[in-house]
Protein backbone atom coordinates (compact mmCIF):
# COMPACT_ATOMS: atom_id res chain seq x y z
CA UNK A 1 0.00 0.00 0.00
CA UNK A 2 1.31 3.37 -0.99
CA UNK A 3 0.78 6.41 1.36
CA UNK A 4 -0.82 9.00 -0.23
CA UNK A 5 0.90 12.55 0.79
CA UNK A 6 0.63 15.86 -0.17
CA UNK A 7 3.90 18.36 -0.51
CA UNK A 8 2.23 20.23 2.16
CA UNK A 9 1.81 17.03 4.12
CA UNK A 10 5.53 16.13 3.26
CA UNK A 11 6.63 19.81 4.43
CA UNK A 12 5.26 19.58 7.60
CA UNK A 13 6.94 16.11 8.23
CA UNK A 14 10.12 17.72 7.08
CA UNK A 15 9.82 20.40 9.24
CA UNK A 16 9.34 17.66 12.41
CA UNK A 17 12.41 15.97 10.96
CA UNK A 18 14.86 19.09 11.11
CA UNK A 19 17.57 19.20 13.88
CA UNK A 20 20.30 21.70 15.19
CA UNK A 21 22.81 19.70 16.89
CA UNK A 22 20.85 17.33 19.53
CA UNK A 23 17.77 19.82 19.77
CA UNK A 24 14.84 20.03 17.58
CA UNK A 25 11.59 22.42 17.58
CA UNK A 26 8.87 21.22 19.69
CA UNK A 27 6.49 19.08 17.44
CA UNK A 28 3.30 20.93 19.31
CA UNK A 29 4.58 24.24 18.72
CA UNK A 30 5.24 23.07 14.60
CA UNK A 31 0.97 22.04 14.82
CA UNK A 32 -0.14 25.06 15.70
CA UNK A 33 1.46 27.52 14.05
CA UNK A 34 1.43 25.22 10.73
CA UNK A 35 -2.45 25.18 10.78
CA UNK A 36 -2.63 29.52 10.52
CA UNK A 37 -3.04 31.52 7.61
CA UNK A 38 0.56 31.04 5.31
CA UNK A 39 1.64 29.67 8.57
CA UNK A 40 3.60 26.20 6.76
CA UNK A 41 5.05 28.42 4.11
CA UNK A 42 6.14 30.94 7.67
CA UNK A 43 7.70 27.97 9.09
CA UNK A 44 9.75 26.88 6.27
CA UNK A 45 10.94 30.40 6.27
CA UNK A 46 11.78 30.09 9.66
CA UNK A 47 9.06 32.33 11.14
CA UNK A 48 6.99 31.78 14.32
CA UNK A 49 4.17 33.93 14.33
CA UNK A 50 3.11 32.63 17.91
CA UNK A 51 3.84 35.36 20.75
CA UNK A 52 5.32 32.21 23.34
CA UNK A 53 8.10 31.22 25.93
CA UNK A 54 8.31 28.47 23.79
CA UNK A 55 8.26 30.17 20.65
CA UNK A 56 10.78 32.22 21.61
CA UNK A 57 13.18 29.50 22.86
CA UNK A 58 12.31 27.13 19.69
CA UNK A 59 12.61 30.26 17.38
CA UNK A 60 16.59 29.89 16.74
CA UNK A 61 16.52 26.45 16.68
CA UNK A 62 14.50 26.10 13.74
CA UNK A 63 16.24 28.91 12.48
CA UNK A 64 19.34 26.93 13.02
CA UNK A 65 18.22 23.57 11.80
CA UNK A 66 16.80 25.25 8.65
CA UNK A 67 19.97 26.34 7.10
CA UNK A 68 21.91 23.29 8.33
CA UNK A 69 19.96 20.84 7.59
CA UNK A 70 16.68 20.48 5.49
CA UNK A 71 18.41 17.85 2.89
CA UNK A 72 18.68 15.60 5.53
CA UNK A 73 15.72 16.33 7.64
CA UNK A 74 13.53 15.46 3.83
CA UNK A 75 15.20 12.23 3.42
CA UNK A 76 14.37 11.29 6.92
CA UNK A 77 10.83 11.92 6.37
CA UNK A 78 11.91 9.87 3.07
CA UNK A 79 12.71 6.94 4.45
CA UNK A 80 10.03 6.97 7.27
CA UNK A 81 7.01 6.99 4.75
CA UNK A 82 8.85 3.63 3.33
CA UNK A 83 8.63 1.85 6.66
CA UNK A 84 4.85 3.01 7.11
CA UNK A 85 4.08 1.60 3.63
CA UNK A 86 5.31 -1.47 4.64
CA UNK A 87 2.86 -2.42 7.04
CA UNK A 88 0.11 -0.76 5.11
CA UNK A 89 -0.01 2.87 6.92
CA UNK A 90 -1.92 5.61 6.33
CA UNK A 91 -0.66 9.43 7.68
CA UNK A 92 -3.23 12.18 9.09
CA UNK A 93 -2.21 15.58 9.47
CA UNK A 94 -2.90 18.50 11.46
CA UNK A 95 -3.46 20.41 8.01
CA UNK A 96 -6.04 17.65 7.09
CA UNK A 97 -9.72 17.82 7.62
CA UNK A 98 -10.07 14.06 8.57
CA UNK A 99 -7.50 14.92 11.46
CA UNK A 100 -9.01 13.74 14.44
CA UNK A 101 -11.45 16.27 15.70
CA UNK A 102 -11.36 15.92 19.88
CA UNK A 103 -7.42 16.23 19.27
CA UNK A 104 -7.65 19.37 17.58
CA UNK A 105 -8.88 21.41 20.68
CA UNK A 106 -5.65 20.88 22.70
CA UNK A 107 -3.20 22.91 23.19
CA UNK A 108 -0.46 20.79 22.42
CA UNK A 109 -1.30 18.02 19.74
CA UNK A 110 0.77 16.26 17.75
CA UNK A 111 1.57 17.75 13.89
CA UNK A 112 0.56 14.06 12.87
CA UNK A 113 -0.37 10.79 12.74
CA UNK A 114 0.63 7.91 11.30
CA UNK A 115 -2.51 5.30 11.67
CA UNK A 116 -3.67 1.80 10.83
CA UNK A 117 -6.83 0.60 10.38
CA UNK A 118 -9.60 3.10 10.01
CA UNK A 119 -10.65 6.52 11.12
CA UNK A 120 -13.93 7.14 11.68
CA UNK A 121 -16.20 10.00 13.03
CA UNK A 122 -17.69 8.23 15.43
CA UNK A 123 -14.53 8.30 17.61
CA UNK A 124 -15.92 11.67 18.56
CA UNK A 125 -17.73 10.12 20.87
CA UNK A 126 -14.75 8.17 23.08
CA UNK A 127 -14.08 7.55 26.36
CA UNK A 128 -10.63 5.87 27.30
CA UNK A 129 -10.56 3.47 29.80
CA UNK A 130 -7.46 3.31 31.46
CA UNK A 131 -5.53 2.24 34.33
CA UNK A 132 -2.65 0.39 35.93
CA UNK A 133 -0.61 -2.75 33.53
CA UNK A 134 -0.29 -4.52 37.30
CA UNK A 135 -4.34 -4.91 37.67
CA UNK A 136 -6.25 -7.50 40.30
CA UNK A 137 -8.94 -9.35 39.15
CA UNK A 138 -11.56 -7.19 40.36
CA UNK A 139 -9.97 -4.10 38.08
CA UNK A 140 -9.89 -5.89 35.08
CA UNK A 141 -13.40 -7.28 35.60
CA UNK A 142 -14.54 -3.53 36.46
CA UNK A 143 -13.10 -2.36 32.71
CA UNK A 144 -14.36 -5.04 30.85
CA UNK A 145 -18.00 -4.38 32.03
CA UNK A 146 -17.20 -0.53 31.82
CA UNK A 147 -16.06 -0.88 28.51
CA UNK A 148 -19.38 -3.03 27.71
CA UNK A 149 -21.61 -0.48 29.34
CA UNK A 150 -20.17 2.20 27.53
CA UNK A 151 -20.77 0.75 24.03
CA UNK A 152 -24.06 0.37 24.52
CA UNK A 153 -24.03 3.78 24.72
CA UNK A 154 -22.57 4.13 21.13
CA UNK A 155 -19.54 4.76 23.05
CA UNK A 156 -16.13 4.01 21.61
CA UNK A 157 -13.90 2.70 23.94
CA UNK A 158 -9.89 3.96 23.12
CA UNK A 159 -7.19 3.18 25.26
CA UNK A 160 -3.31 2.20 25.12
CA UNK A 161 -2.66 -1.39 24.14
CA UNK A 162 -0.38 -1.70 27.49
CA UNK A 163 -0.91 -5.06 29.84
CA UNK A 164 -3.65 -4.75 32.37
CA UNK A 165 -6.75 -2.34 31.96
CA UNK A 166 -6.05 -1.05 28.50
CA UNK A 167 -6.02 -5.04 27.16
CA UNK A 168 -9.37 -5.61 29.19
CA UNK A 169 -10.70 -2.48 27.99
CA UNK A 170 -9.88 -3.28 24.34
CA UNK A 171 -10.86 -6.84 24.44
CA UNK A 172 -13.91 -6.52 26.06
CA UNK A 173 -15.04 -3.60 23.36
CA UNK A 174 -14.20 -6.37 20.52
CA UNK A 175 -16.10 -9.34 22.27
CA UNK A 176 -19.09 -7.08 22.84
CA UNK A 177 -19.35 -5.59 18.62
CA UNK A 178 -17.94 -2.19 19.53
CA UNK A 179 -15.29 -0.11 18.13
CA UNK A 180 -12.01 0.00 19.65
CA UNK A 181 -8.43 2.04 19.19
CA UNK A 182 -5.50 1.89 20.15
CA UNK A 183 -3.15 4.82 21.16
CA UNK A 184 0.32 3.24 20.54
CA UNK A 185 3.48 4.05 22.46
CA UNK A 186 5.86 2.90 19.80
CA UNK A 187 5.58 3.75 15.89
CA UNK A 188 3.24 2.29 13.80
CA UNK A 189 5.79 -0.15 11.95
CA UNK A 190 8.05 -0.81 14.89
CA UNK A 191 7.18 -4.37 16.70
CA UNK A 192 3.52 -3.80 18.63
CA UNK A 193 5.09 -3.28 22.08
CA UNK A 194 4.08 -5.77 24.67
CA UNK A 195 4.67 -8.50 22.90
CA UNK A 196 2.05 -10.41 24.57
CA UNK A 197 -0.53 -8.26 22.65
CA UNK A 198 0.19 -8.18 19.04
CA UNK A 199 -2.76 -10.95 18.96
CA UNK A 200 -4.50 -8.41 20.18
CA UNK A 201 -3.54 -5.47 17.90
CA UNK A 202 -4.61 -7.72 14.78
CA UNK A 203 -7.87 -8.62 16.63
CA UNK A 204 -8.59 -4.75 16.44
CA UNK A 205 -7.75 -4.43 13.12
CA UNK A 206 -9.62 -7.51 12.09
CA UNK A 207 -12.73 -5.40 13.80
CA UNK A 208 -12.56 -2.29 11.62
CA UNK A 209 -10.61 -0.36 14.49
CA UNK A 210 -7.84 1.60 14.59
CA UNK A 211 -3.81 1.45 15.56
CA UNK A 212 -3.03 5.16 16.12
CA UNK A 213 0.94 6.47 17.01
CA UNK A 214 2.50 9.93 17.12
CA UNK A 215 5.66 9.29 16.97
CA UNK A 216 8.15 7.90 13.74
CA UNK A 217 7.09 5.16 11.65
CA UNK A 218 10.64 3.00 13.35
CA UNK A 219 10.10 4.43 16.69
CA UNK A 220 10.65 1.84 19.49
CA UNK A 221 9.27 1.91 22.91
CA UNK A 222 11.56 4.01 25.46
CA UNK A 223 11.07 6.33 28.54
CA UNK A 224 9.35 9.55 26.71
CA UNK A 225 7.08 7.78 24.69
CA UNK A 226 4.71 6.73 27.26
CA UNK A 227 4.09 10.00 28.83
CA UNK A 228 3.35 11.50 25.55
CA UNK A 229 0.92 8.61 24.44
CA UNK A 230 -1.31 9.34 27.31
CA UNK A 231 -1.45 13.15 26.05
CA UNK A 232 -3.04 11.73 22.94
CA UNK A 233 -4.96 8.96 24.34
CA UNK A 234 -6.41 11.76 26.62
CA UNK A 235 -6.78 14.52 23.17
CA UNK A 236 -8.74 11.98 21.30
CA UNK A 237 -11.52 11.19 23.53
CA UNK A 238 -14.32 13.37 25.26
CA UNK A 239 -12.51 12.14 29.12
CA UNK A 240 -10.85 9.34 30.51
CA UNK A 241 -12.48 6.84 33.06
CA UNK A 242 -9.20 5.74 35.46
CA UNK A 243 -10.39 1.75 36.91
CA UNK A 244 -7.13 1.06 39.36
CA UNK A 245 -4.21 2.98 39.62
CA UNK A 246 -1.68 3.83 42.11
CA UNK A 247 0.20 7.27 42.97
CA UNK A 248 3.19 6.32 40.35
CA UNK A 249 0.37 4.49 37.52
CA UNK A 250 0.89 6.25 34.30
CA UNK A 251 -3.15 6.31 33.83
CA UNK A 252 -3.12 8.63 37.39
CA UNK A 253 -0.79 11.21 34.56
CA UNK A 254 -3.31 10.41 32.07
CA UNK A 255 -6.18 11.37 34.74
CA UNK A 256 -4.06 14.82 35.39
CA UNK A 257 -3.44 15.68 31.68
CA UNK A 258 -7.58 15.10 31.22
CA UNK A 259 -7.96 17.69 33.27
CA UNK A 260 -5.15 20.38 31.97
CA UNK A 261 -7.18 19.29 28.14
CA UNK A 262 -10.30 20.01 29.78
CA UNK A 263 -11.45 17.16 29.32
CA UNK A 264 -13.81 15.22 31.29
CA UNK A 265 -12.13 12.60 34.14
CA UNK A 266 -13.86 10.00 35.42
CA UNK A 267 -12.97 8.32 38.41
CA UNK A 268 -14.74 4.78 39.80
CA UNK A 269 -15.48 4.76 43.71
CA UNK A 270 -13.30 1.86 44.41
CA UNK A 271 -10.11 3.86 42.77
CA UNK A 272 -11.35 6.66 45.26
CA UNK A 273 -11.79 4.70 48.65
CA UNK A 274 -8.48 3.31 48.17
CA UNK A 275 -6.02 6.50 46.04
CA UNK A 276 -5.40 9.58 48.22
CA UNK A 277 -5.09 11.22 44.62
CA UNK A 278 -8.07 10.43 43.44
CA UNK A 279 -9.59 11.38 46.13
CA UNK A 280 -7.89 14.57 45.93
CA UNK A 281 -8.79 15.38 42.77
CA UNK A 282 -12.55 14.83 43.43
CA UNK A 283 -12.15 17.20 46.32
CA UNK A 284 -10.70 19.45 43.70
CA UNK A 285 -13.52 18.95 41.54
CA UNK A 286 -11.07 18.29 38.67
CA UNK A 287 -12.56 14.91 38.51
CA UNK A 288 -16.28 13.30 38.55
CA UNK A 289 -16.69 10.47 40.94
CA UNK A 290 -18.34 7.27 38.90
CA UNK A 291 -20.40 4.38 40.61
CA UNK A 292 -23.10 3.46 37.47
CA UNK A 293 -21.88 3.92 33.85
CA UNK A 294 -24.69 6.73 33.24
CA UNK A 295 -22.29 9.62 35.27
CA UNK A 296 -20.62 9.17 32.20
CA UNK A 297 -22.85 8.47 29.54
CA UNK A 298 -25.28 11.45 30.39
CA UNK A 299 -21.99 14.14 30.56
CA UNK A 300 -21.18 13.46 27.07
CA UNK A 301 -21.77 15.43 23.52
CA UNK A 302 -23.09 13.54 20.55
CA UNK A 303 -20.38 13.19 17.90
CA UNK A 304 -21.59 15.50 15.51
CA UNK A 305 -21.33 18.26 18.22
CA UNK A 306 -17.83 17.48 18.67
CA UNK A 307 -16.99 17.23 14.77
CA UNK A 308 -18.50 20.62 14.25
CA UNK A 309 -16.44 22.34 17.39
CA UNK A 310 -13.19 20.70 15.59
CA UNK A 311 -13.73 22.07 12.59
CA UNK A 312 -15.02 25.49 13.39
CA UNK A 313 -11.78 25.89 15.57
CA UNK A 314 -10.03 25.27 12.68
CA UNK A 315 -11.91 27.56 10.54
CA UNK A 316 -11.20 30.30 13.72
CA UNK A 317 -7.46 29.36 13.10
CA UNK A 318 -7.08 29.35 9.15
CA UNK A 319 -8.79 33.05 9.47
CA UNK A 320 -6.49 33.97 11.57
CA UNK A 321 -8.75 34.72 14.62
């Protein structure tokens, strides 16, 4: 299968590509300014129209990595869109209209995506259920019939392929007829990381879901990748439901970076009797308190509301407003 890219597409990859020395610019700070009026063609000219600490710190760089080294930086990008042909990839970008549209009202999204599977705009309407890769019993029956109550609900459950909740969470979704994806912490042709759920990354596929990664087509699993997969597991869906997580859990970050999006965060009472931070954060009311399926379910837009806020902040942002 050949991906299908556009030289604006292939510009703003380039642009993600570019280094000076060990840094690069910040790939968040690239998506929003790229998606403005003339704002790739500003870029490639080494303009940041954004008034930021971070544009200001990145501003140089790009500068910098711009005159040293845009050859390379193109046949990176080159030799990336090989490996996602390979396993039959597809790329959305932030310049696209398909791009997804809860993702589009953060503040720091990621330029692109490289994807497998399909898109669809039903994933408007998503919840991820998340929580610890070290679950008991009782958590992983708890996200299995979460994720079942939810797509009955015309819900679709996302979540991050990990060991644990996420694997409940997506397995449950596909023995119950709903629609799963999969926010992946490695690239999309690198080896599905754990291991022990590559069955279950073809089992989503199989279903007319969706393998979704940030990151490089050949990017393997290490330290920083994590962290930044939960800030798009948390940008594509409506909120995140946390089932069992401790103080140092990567789905408690999740839970936090839900509430810095705005997003809705859901936490089950058992989570609360038993985490001081969840229980903190519902006396914070940065987080809704869940013992029946419906304190979600009755908090959340239809899909076509959300589709229509993506796109009219991106008509806001291509007028230059």
């Amino acid at each position: 299968m050949t991906i299908d890219i556009t030289t604006r597409q292939h510009d703003l990859l380039t642009l993600c590509a570019l280094r000076a020395g060990n840094a690069c610019v910040d790939w968040s700070l690239i998506a929003r300014n790229a998606v403005g009026p003339d704002g790739l063609a500003d870029l490639l000219d080494g303009r940041l129209r954004e008034d930021s600490r971070a544009a200001s710190k990145n501003r140089p760089v790009l500068q910098r990595a711009l005159s040293e080294g845009l050859d390379s930086a193109r046949a990176r990008v080159d030799d990336e869109l090989t490996a996602a042909e390979k396993v039959g990839a597809r790329l959305v970008t932030v310049l696209d209209e398909d791009y997804p549209a809860n993702l589009r009202l953060i503040g720091n999204l990621p330029p692109f995506l490289f994807y497998r599977g399909e898109l669809d705009r039903r994933d408007a309407r998503s919840i991820a259920v998340v929580g610890t890769r070290t679950a008991t019993e009782d958590g992983l029956r708890r996200a299995a019939r979460m994720a079942r109550e939810l797509i009955d609900h015309d819900v679709v459950i996302a979540s991050g392929l990990a060991k644990g909740i996420d694997a409940a969470a997506h397995q449950a979704t596909l023995d119950a007829g709903g629609r799963t994806f999969a926010v992946m912490g490695t690239g999309i042709a690198a080896p599905v990381y754990p291991a022990e759920n590559r069955p279950l990354a073809k089992a989503i596929l199989a279903a007319d879901g969706a393998l979704l990664s940030q990151f490089w087509p050949t990017s393997g699993p290490a330290k920083y990748t994590f962290p930044r997969r939960n800030v798009v597991t948390s940008g594509t869906t409506l909120g995140s439901v946390v089932i069992e997580a401790s103080h140092t859990s990567g789905a408690k970050m999740q839970a936090r970076i839900a509430a810095e999006h705005g997003k809705l965060v859901f936490l089950i009472k058992s989570l609360a009797d038993t985490q001081g931070w969840a229980a903190a954060m519902l006396a914070d009311n940065r987080a809704i308190l869940v013992t029946r399926s419906s304190d979600i379910t009755e908090r959340l837009s239809r899909a076509a509301d959300v589709q229509r806020a993506g796109q009219q902040r991106q008509q806001l942002v291509l007028a230059g407003l």
